[in-house]
C-alpha atoms as a PDB file:
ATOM      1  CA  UNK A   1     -45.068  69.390 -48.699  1.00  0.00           C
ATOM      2  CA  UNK A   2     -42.808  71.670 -50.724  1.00  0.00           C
ATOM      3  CA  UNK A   3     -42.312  70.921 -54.010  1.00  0.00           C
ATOM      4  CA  UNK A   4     -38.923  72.163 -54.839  1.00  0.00           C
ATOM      5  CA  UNK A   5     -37.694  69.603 -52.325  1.00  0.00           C
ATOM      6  CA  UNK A   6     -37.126  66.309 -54.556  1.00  0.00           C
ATOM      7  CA  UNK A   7     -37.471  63.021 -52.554  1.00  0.00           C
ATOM      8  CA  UNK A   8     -35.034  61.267 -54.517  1.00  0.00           C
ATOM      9  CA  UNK A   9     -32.354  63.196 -56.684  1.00  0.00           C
ATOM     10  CA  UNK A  10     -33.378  63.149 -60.631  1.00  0.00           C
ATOM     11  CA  UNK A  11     -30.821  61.773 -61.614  1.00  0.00           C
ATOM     12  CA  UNK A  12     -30.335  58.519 -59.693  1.00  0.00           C
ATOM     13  CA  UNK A  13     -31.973  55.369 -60.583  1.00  0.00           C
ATOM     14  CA  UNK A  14     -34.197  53.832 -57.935  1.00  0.00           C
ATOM     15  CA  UNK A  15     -34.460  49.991 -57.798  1.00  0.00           C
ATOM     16  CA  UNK A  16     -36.919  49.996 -54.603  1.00  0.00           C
ATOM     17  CA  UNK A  17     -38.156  52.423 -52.388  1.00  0.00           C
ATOM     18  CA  UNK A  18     -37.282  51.554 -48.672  1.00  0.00           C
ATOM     19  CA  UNK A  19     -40.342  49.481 -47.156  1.00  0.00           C
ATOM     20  CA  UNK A  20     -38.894  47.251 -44.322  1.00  0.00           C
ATOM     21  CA  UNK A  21     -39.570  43.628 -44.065  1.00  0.00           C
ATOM     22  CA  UNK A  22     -41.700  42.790 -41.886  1.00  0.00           C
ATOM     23  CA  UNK A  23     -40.288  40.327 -38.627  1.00  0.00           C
ATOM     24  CA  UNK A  24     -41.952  37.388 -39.133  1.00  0.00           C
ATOM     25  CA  UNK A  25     -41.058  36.735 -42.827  1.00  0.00           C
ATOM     26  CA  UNK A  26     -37.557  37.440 -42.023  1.00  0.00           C
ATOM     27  CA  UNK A  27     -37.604  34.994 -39.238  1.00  0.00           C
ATOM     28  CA  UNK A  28     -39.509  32.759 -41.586  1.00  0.00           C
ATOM     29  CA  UNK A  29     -37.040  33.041 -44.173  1.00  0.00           C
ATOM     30  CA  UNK A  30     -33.937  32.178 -41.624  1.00  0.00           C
ATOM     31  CA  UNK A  31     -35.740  29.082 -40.142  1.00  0.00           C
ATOM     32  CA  UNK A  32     -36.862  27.073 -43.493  1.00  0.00           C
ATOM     33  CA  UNK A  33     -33.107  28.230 -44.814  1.00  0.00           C
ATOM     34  CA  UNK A  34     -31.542  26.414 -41.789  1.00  0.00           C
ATOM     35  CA  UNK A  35     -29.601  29.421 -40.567  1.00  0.00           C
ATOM     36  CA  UNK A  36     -26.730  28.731 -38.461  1.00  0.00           C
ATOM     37  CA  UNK A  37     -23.753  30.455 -36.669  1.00  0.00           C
ATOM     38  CA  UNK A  38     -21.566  29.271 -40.037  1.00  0.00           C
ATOM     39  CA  UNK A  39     -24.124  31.324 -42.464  1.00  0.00           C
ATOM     40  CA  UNK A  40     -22.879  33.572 -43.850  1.00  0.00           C
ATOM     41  CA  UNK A  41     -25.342  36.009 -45.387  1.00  0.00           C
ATOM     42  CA  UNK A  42     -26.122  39.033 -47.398  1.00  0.00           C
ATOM     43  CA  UNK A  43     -28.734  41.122 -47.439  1.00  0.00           C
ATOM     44  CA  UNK A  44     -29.567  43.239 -50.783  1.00  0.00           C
ATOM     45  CA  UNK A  45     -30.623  46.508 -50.586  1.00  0.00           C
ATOM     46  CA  UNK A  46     -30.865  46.376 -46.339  1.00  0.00           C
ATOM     47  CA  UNK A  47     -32.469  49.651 -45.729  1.00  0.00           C
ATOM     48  CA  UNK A  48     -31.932  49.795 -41.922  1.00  0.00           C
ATOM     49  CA  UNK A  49     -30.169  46.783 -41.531  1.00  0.00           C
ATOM     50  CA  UNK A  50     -32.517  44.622 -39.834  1.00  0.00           C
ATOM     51  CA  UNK A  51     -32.482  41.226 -41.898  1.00  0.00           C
ATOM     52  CA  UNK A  52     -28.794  41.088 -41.504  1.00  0.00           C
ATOM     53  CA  UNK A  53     -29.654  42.167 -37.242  1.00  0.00           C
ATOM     54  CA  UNK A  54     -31.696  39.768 -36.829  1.00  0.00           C
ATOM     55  CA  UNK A  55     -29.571  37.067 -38.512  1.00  0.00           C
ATOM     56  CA  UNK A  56     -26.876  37.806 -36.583  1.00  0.00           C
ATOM     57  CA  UNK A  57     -28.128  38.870 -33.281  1.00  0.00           C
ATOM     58  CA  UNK A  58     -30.695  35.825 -33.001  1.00  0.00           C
ATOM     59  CA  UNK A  59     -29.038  33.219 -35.618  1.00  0.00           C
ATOM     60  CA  UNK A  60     -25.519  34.003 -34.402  1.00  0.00           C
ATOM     61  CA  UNK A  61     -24.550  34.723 -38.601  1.00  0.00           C
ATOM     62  CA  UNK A  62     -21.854  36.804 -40.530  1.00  0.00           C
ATOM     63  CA  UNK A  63     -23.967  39.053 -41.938  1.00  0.00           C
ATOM     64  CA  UNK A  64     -23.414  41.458 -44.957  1.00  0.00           C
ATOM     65  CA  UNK A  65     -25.743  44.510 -45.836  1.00  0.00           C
ATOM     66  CA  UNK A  66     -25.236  45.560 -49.324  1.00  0.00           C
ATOM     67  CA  UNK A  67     -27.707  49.512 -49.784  1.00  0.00           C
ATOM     68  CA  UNK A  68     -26.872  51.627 -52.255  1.00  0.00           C
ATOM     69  CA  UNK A  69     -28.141  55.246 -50.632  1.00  0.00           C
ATOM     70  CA  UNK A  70     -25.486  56.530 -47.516  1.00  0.00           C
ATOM     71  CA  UNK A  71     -27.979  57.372 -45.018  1.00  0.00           C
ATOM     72  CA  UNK A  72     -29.891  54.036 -44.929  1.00  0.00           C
ATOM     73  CA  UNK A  73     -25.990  52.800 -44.710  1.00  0.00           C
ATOM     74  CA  UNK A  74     -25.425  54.920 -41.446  1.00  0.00           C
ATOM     75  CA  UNK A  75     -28.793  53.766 -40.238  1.00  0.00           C
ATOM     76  CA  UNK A  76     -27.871  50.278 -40.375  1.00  0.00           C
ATOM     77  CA  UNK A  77     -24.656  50.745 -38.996  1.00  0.00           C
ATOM     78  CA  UNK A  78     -25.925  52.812 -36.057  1.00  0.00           C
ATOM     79  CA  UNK A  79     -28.877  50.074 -35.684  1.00  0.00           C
ATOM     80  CA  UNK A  80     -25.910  47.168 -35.361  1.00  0.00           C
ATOM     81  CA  UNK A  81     -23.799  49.308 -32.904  1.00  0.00           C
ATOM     82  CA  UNK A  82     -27.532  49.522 -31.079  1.00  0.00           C
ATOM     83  CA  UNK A  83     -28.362  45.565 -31.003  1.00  0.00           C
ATOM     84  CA  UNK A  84     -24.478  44.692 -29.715  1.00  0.00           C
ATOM     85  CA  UNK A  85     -24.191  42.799 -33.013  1.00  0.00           C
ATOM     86  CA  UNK A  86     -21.350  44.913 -34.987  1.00  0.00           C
ATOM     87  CA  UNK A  87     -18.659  42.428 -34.519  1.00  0.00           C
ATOM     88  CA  UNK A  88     -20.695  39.879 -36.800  1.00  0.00           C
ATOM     89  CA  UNK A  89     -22.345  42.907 -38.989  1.00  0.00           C
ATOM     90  CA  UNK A  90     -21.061  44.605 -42.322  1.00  0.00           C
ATOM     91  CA  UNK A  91     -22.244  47.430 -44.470  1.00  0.00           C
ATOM     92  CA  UNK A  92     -21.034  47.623 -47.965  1.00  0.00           C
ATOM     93  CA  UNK A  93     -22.454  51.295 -49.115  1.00  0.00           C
ATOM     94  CA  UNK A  94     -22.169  50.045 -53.201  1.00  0.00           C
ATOM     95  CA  UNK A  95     -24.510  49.569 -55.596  1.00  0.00           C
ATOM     96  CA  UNK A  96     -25.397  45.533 -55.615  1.00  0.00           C
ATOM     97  CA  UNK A  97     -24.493  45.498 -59.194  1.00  0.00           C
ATOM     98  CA  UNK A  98     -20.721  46.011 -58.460  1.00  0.00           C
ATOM     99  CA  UNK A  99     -20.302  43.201 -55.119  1.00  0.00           C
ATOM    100  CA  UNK A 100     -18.694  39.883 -56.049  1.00  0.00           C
ATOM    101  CA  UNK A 101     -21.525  37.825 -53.803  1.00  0.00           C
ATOM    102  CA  UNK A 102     -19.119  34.079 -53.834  1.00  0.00           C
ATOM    103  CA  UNK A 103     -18.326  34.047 -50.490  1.00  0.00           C
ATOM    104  CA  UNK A 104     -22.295  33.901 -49.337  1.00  0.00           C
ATOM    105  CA  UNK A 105     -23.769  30.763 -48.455  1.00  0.00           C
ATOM    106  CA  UNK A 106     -27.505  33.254 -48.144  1.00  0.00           C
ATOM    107  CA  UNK A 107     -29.044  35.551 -49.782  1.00  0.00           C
ATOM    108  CA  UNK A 108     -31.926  37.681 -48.434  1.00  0.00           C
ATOM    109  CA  UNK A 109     -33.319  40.458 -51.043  1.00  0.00           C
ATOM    110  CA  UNK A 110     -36.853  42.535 -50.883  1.00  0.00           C
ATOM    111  CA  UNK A 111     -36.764  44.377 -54.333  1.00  0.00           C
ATOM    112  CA  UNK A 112     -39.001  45.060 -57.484  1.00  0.00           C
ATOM    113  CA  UNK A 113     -38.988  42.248 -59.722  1.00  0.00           C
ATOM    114  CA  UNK A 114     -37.030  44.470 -62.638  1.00  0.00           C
ATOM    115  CA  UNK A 115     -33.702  44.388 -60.201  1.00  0.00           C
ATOM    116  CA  UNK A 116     -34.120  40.513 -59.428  1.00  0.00           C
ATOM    117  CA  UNK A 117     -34.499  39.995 -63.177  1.00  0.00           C
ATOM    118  CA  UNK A 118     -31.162  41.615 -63.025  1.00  0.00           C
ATOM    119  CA  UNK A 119     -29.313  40.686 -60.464  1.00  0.00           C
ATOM    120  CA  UNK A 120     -30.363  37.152 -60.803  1.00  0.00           C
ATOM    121  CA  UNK A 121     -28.301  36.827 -63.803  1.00  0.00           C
ATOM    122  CA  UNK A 122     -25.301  37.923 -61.818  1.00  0.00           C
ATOM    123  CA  UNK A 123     -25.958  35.401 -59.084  1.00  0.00           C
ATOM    124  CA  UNK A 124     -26.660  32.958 -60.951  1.00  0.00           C
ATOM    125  CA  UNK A 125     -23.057  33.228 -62.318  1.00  0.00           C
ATOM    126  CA  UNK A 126     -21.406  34.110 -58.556  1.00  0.00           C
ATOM    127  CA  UNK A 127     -22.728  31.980 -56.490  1.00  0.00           C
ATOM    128  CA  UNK A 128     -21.618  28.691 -55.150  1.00  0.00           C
ATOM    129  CA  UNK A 129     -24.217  25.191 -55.058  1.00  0.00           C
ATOM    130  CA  UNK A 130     -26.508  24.942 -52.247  1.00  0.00           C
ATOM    131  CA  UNK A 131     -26.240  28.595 -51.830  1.00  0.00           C
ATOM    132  CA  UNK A 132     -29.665  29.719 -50.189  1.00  0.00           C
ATOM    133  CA  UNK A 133     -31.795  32.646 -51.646  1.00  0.00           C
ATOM    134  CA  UNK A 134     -35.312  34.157 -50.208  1.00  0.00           C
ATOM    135  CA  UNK A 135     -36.919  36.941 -52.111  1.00  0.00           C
ATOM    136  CA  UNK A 136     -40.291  38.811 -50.174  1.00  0.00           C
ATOM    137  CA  UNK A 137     -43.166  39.189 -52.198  1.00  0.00           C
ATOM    138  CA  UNK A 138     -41.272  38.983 -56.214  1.00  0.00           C
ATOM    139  CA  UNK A 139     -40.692  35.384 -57.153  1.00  0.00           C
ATOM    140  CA  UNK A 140     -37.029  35.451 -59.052  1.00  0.00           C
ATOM    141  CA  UNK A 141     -38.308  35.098 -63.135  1.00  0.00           C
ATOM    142  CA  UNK A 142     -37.419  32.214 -64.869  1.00  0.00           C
ATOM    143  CA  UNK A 143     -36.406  30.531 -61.651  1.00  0.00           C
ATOM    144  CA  UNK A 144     -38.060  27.510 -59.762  1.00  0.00           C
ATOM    145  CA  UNK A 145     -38.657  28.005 -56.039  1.00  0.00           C
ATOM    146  CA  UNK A 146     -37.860  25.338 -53.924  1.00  0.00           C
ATOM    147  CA  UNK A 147     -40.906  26.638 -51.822  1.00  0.00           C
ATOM    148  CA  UNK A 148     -43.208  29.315 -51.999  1.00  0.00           C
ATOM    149  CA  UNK A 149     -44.945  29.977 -48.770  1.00  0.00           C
ATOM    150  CA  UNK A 150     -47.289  32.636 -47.922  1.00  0.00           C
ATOM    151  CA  UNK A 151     -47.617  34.088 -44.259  1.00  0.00           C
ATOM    152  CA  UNK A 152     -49.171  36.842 -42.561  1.00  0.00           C
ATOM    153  CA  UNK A 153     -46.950  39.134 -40.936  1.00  0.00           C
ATOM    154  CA  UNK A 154     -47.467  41.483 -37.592  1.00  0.00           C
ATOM    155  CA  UNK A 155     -49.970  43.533 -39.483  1.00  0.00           C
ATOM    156  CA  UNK A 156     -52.088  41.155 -40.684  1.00  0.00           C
ATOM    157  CA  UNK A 157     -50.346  41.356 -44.204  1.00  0.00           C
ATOM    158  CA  UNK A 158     -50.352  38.597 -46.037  1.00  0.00           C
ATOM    159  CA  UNK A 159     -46.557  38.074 -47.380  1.00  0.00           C
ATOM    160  CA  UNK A 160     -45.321  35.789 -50.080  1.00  0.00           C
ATOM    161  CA  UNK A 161     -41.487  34.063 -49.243  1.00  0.00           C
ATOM    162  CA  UNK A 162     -39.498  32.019 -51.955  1.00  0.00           C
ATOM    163  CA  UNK A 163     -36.633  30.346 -51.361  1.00  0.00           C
ATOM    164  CA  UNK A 164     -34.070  29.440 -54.158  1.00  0.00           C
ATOM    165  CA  UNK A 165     -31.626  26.678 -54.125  1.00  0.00           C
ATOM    166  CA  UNK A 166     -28.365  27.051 -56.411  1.00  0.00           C
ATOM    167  CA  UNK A 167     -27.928  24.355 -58.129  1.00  0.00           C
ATOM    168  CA  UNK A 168     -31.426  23.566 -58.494  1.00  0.00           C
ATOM    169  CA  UNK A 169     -34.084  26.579 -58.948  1.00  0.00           C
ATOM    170  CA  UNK A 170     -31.284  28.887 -61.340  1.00  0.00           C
ATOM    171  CA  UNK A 171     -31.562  27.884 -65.182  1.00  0.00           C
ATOM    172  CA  UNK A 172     -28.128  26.978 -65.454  1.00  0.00           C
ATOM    173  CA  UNK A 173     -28.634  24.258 -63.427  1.00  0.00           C
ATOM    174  CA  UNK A 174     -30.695  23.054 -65.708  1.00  0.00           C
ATOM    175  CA  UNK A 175     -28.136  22.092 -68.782  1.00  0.00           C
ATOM    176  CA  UNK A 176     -26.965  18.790 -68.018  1.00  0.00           C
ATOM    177  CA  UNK A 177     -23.943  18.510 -69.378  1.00  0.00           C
ATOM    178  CA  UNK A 178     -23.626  14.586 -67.954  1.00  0.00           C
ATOM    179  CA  UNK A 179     -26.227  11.816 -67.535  1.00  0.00           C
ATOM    180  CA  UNK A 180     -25.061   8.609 -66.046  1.00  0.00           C
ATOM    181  CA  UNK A 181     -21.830   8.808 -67.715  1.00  0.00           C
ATOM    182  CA  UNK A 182     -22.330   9.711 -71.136  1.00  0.00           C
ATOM    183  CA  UNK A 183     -21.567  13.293 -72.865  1.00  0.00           C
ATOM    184  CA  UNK A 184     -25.192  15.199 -73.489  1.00  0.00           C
ATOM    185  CA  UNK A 185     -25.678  15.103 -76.879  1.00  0.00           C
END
C-alpha cells in the first residue's frame, strides 16, 4: 500500500470507521422495537444504508440515514434506488451533531462509545417519550437499557443490542419533578 495515499484526510475527525451491521442484529433490533409501517426511523452514521433498507424495505418504515462522509452517502442512496425502497428512504449527508432528531419515533446507531457519550446528550434533549433507541455493541453511558441482549450474528459473532426507552433509560427521566401530587422537594 502506498503511503502517501492517506485513508482518511488529516484533518477530519473520525467518530467510527465504517464496519456494517451485521443482518441479524438489525433485524433483531426492529422486532423487539416493534417496528411498524408508522416508524419512523433514523439511522446514525448509515454507512451503506442498510439499517434504514432493511427497515423500510421489510418493515414498510420512513427511514432516515444520517453519514457524515459523501461517498458512503451515494452508496446508500444508490443501494435504496437498488432495493425499490427510495420512496420511503432519505439521506441527510451532515454531520449527526447538526440534525434536529424530534420527528423520530427510532433510533438505530453503531458508533464508538465517545460519539454516543455525545450525542446522547443531544437526544436526550430532542427526542420525544417512548422514542425507541438500539445501539450495537456500546451500551449508551449513564443510561439504563431497557434490555440488553446478546446474539450471534451470520458469522458466528457474538453481538451485544441495547435498546433505550425515552422517558425511562435517559437521566432526565429520572428527576421527578411530581410524586402523587405534591411538588418534589
Amino acid at each position: 500500500m502506498r503511503e502517501d495515499i492517506p485513508i482518511w484526510p488529516k484533518e477530519e475527525k473520525v467518530d467510527a470507521p465504517w464496519i456494517p451491521s451485521s443482518i441479524k442484529p438489525i433485524i433483531f433490533s426492529f422486532e423487539i422495537a416493534k417496528l411498524n409501517k408508522d416508524s419512523k426511523i433514523c439511522d446514525i452514521g448509515c454507512g451503506d444504508g442498510r439499517v434504514a433498507i432493511i427497515a423500510s424495505k421489510y418493515f414498510g418504515c420512513s427511514s432516515t440515514c444520517i453519514e457524515k462522509r459523501e461517498d458512503l452517502c451515494a452508496l446508500a442512496l444508490s443501494n435504496a434506488i437498488y432495493n425499490s425502497v427510495n420512496d420511503k428512504f432519505s439521506v441527510i449527508c451532515e454531520d449527526a451533531r447538526k440534525i434536529d432528531y424530534s420527528e423520530f419515533d427510532f433510533i438505530y446507531i453503531y458508533m464508538f462509545p465517545s460519539f454516543l457519550r455525545e450525542i446522547s446528550l443531544k437526544l436526550d434533549k430532542e427526542l420525544k417519550e417512548g422514542t425507541k433507541i438500539v445501539t450495537l455493541d456500546f451500551s449508551i453511558e449513564g443510561w439504563i437499557p431497557i434490555l440488553m441482549k446478546r446474539i450471534e450474528d451470520e458469522k458466528g459473532i457474538i453481538r451485544s443490542i441495547f435498546l433505550y426507552f425515552i422517558g425511562i433509560s435517559n437521566p432526565s427521566a429520572w428527576r421527578i419533578r411530581r410524586f402523587y401530587g405534591y411538588p418534589r422537594i
